[in-house]
N, C-alpha and C. Protein backbone atom coordinates (compact mmCIF):
# COMPACT_ATOMS: atom_id res chain seq x y z
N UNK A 1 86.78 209.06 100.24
CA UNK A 1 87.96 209.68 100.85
C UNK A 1 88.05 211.12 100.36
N UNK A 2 87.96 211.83 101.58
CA UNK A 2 88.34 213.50 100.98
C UNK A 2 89.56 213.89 101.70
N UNK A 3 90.71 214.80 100.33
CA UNK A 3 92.01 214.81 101.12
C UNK A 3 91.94 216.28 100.95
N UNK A 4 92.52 216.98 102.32
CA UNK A 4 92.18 218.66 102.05
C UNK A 4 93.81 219.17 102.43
N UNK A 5 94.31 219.99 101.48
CA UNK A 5 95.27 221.02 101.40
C UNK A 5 95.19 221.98 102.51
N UNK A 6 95.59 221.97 103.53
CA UNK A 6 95.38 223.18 104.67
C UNK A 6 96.74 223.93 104.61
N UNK A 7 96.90 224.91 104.09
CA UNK A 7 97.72 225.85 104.52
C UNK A 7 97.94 227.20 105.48
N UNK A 8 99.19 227.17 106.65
CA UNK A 8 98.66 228.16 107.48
C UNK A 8 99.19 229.18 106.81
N UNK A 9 100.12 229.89 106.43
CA UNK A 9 100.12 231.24 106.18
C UNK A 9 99.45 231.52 104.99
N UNK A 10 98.69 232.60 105.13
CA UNK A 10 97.70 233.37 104.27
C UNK A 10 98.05 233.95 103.04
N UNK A 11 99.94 234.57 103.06
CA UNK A 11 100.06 234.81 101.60
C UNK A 11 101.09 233.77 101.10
N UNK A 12 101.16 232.55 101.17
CA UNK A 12 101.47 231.26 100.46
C UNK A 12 100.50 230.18 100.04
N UNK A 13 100.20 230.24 99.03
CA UNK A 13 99.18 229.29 98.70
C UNK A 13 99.93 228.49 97.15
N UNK A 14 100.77 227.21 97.96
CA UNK A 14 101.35 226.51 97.13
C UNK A 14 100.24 225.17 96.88
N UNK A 15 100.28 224.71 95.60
CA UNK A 15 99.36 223.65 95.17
C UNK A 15 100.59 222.16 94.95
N UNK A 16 99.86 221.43 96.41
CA UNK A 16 100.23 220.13 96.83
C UNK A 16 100.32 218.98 95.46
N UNK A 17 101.38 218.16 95.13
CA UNK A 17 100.74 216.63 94.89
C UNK A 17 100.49 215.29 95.95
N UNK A 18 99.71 215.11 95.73
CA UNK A 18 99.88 213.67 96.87
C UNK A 18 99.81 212.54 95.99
N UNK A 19 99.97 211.98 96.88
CA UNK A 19 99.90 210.07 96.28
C UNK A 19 99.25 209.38 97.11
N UNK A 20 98.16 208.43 96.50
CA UNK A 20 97.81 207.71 97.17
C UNK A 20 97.85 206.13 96.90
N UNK A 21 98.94 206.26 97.54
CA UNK A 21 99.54 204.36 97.38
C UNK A 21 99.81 204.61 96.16
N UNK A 22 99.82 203.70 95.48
CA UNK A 22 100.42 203.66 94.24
C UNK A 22 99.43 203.48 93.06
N UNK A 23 97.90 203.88 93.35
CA UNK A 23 96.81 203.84 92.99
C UNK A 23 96.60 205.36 92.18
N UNK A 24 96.60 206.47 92.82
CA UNK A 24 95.90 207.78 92.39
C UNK A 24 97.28 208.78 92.42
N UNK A 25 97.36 210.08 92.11
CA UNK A 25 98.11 211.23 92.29
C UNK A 25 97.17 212.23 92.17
N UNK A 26 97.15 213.10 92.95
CA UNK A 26 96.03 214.19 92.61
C UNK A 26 97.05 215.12 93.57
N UNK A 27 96.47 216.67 92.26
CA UNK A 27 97.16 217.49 92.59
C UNK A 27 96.00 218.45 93.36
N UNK A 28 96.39 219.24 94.29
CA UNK A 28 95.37 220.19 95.21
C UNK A 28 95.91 221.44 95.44
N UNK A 29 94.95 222.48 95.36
CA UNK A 29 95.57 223.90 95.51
C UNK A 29 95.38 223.95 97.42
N UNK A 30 96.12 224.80 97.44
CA UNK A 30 95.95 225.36 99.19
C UNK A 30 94.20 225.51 99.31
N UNK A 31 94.46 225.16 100.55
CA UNK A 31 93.40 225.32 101.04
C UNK A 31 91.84 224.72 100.18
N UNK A 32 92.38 224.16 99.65
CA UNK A 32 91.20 223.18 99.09
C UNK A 32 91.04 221.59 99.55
N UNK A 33 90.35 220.92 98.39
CA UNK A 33 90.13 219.63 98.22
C UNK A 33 89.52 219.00 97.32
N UNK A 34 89.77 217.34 97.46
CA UNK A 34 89.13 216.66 96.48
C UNK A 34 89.05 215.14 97.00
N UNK A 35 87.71 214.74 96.86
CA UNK A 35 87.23 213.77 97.02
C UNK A 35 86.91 212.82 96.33
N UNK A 36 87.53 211.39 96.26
CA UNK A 36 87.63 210.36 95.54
C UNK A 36 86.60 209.62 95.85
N UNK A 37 85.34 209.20 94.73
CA UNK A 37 84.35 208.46 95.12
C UNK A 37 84.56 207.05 94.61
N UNK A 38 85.36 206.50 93.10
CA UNK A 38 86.00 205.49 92.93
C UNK A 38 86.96 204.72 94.32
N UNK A 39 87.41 204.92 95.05
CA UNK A 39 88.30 204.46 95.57
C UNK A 39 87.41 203.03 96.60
N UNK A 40 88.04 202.10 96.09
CA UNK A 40 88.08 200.92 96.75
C UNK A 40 88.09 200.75 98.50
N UNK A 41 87.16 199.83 99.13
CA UNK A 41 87.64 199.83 100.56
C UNK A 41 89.03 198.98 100.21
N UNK A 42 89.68 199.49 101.15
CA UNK A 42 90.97 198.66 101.59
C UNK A 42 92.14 199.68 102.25
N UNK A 43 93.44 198.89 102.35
CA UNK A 43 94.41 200.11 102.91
C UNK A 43 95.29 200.80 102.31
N UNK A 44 95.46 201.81 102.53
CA UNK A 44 96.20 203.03 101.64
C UNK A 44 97.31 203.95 102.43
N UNK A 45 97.62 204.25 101.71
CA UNK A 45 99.00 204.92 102.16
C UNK A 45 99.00 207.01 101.52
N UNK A 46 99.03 207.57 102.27
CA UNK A 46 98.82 208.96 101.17
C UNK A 46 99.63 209.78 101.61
N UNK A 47 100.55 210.58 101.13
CA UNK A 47 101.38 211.48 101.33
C UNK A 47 101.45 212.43 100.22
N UNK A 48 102.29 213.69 101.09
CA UNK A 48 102.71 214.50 100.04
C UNK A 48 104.00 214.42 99.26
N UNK A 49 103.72 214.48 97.93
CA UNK A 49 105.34 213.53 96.90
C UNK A 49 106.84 214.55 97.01
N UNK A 50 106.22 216.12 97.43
CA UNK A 50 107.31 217.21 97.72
C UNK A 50 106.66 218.80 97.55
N UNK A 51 107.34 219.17 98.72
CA UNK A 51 106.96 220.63 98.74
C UNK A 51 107.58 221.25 97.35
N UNK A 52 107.25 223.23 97.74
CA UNK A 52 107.35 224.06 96.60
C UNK A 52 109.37 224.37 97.07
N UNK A 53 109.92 223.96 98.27
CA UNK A 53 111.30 224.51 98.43
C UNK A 53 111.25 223.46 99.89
N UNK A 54 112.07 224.25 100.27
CA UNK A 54 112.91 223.42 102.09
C UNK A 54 112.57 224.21 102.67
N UNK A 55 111.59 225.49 102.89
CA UNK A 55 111.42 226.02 103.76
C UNK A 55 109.29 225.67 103.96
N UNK A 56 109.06 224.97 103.77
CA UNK A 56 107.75 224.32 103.84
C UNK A 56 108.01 222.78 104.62
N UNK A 57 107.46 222.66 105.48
CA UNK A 57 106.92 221.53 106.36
C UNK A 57 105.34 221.23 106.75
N UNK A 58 105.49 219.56 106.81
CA UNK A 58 104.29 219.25 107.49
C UNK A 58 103.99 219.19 108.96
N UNK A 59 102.94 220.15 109.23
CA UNK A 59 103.20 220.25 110.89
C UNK A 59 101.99 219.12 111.48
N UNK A 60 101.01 218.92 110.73
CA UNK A 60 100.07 218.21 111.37
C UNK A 60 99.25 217.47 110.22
N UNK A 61 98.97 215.96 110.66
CA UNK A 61 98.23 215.22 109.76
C UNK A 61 96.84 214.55 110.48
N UNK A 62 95.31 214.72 110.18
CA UNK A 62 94.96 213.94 110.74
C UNK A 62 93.62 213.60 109.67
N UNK A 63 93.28 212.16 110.20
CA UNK A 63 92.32 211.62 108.90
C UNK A 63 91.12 211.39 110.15
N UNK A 64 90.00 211.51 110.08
CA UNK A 64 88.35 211.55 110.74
C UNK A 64 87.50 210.75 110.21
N UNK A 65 86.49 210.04 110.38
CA UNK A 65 85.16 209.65 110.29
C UNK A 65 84.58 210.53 111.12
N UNK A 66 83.16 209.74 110.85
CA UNK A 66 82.22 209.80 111.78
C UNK A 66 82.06 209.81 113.18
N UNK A 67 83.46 208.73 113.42
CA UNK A 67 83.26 208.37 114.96
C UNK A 67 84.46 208.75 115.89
N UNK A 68 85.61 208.65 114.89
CA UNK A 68 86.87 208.84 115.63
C UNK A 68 88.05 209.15 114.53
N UNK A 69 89.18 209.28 114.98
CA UNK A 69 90.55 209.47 114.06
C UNK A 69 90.87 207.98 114.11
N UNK A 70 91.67 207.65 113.27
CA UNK A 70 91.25 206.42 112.30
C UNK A 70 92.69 206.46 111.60
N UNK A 71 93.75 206.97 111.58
CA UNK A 71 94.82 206.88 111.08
C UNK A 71 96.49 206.80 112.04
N UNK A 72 97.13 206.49 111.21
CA UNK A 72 98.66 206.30 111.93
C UNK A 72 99.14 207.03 110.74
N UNK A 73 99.70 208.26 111.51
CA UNK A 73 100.55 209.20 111.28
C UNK A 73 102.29 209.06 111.08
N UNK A 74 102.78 209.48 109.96
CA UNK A 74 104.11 209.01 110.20
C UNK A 74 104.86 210.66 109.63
N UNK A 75 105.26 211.46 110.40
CA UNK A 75 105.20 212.89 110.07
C UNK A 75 106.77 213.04 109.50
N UNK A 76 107.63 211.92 109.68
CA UNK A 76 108.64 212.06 109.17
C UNK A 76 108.55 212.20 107.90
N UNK A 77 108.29 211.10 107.50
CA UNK A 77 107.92 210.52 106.12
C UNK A 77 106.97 211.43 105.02
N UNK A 78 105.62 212.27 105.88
CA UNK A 78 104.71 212.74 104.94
C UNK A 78 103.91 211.78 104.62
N UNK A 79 103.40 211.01 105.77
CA UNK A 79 102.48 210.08 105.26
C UNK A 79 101.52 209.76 106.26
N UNK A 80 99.97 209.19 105.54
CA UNK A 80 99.43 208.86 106.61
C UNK A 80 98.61 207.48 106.26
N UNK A 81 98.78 206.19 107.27
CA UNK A 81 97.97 205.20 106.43
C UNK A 81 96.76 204.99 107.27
N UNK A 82 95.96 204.49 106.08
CA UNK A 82 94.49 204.63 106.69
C UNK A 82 94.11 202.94 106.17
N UNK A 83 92.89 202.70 106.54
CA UNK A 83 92.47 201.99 106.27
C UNK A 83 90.62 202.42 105.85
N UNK A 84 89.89 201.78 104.55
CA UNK A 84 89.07 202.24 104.36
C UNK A 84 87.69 201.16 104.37
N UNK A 85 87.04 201.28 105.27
CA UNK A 85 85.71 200.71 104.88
C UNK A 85 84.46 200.84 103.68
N UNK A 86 83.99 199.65 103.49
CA UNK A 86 82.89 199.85 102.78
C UNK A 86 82.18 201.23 103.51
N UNK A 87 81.42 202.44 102.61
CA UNK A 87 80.69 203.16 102.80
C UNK A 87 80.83 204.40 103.76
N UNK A 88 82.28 204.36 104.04
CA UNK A 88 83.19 204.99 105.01
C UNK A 88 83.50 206.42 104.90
N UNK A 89 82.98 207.41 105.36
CA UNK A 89 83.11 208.89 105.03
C UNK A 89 84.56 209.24 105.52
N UNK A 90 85.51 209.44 105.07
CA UNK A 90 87.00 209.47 105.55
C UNK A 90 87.41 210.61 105.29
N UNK A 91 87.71 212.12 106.38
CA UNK A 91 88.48 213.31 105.56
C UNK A 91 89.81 213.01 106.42
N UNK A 92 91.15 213.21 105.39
CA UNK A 92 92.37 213.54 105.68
C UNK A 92 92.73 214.71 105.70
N UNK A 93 92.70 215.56 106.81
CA UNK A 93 93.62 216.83 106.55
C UNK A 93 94.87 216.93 106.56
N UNK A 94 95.72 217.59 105.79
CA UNK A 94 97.54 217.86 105.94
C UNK A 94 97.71 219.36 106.22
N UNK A 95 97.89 219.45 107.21
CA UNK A 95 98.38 221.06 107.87
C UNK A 95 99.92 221.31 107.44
N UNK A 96 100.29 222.27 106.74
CA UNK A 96 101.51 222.94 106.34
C UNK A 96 101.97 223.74 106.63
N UNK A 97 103.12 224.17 106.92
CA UNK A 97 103.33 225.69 107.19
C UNK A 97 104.75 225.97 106.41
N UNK A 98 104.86 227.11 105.99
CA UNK A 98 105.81 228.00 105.42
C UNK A 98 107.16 228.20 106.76
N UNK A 99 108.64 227.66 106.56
CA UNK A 99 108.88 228.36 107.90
C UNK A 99 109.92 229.28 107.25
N UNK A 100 109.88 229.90 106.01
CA UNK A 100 110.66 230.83 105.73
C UNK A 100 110.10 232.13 105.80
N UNK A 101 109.20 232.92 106.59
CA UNK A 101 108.51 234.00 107.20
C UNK A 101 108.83 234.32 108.02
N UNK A 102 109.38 235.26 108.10
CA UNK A 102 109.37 236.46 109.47
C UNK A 102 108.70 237.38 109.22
N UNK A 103 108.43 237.39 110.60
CA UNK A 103 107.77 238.90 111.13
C UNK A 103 108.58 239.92 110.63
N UNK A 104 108.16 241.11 109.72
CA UNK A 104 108.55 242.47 109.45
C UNK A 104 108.63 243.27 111.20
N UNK A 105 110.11 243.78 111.33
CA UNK A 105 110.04 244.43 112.44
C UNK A 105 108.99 245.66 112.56
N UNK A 106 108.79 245.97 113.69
CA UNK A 106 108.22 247.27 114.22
C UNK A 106 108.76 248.09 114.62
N UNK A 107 108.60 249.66 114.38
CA UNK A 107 109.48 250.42 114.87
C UNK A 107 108.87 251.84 115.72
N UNK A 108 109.12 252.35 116.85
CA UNK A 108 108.24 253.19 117.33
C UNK A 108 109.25 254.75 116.74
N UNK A 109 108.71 255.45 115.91
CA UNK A 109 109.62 256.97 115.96
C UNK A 109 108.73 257.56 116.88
N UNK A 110 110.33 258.54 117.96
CA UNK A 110 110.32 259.38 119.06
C UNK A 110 110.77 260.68 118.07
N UNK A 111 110.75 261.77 118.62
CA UNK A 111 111.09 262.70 118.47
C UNK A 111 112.04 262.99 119.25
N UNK A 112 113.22 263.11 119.87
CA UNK A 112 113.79 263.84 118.29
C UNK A 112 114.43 262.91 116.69
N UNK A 113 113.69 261.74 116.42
CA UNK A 113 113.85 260.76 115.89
C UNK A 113 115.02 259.88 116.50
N UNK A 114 114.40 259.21 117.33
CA UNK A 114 115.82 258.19 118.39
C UNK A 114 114.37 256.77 117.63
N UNK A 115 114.90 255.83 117.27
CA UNK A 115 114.63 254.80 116.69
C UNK A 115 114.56 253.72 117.71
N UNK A 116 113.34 253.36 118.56
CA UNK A 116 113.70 252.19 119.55
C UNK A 116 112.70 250.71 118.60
N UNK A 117 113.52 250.01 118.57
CA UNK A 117 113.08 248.60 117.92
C UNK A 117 112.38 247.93 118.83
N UNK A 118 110.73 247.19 118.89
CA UNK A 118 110.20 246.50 119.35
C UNK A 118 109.96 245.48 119.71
């Protein structure tokens, strides 16, 4: 099982904990990962235990093999359960996003300095 930290904005790079079932906790920086080669076939449960504030959400969860997506998503919650086979190459991604960012306005100066906002 490999679980990867995806973060979309570029200057937030908060480091996730997850849980997996009540088995593992592993902590992950943005935009990374880590892959559990101990882990048992069977079914699991993995979420994130809490963001860095309330202005961070999970926008997208999805777990892959080889052949297909392979998980039930529960986006309320922060969770995704999987089920794992013997010999089973499994990546979970968790897509995040920051929604306390705004856009810095733009401003065009005219001469004779009249200020029109974009």
């Amino acid at each position: 099982l490999t679980i990867i930290n995806r973060i979309t904005d570029p200057n937030q790079w908060p480091t996730l904990t997850f849980r997996i079932s009540d088995t593992f906790t592993a902590t992950i920086a943005a935009n990374k990962a880590i892959t559990l080669t101990t882990l048992a076939a069977g079914s699991y449960r993995i979420g994130i235990t809490s963001y860095p504030d309330q202005y961070w959400g999970l926008i997208n969860v999805s777990c892959v093999d080889q052949k297909r997506m392979v998980s039930n998503i529960d986006h309320d919650n922060l969770k995704a359960d999987i089920t794992i086979w013997e010999g089973q190459n499994l990546v979970c991604t968790f897509l995040s996003e920051w929604a306390g960012y705004t856009k810095p306005k733009t401003f065009i100066w005219y001469l004779p300095f009249i200020v029109k906002q974009r």
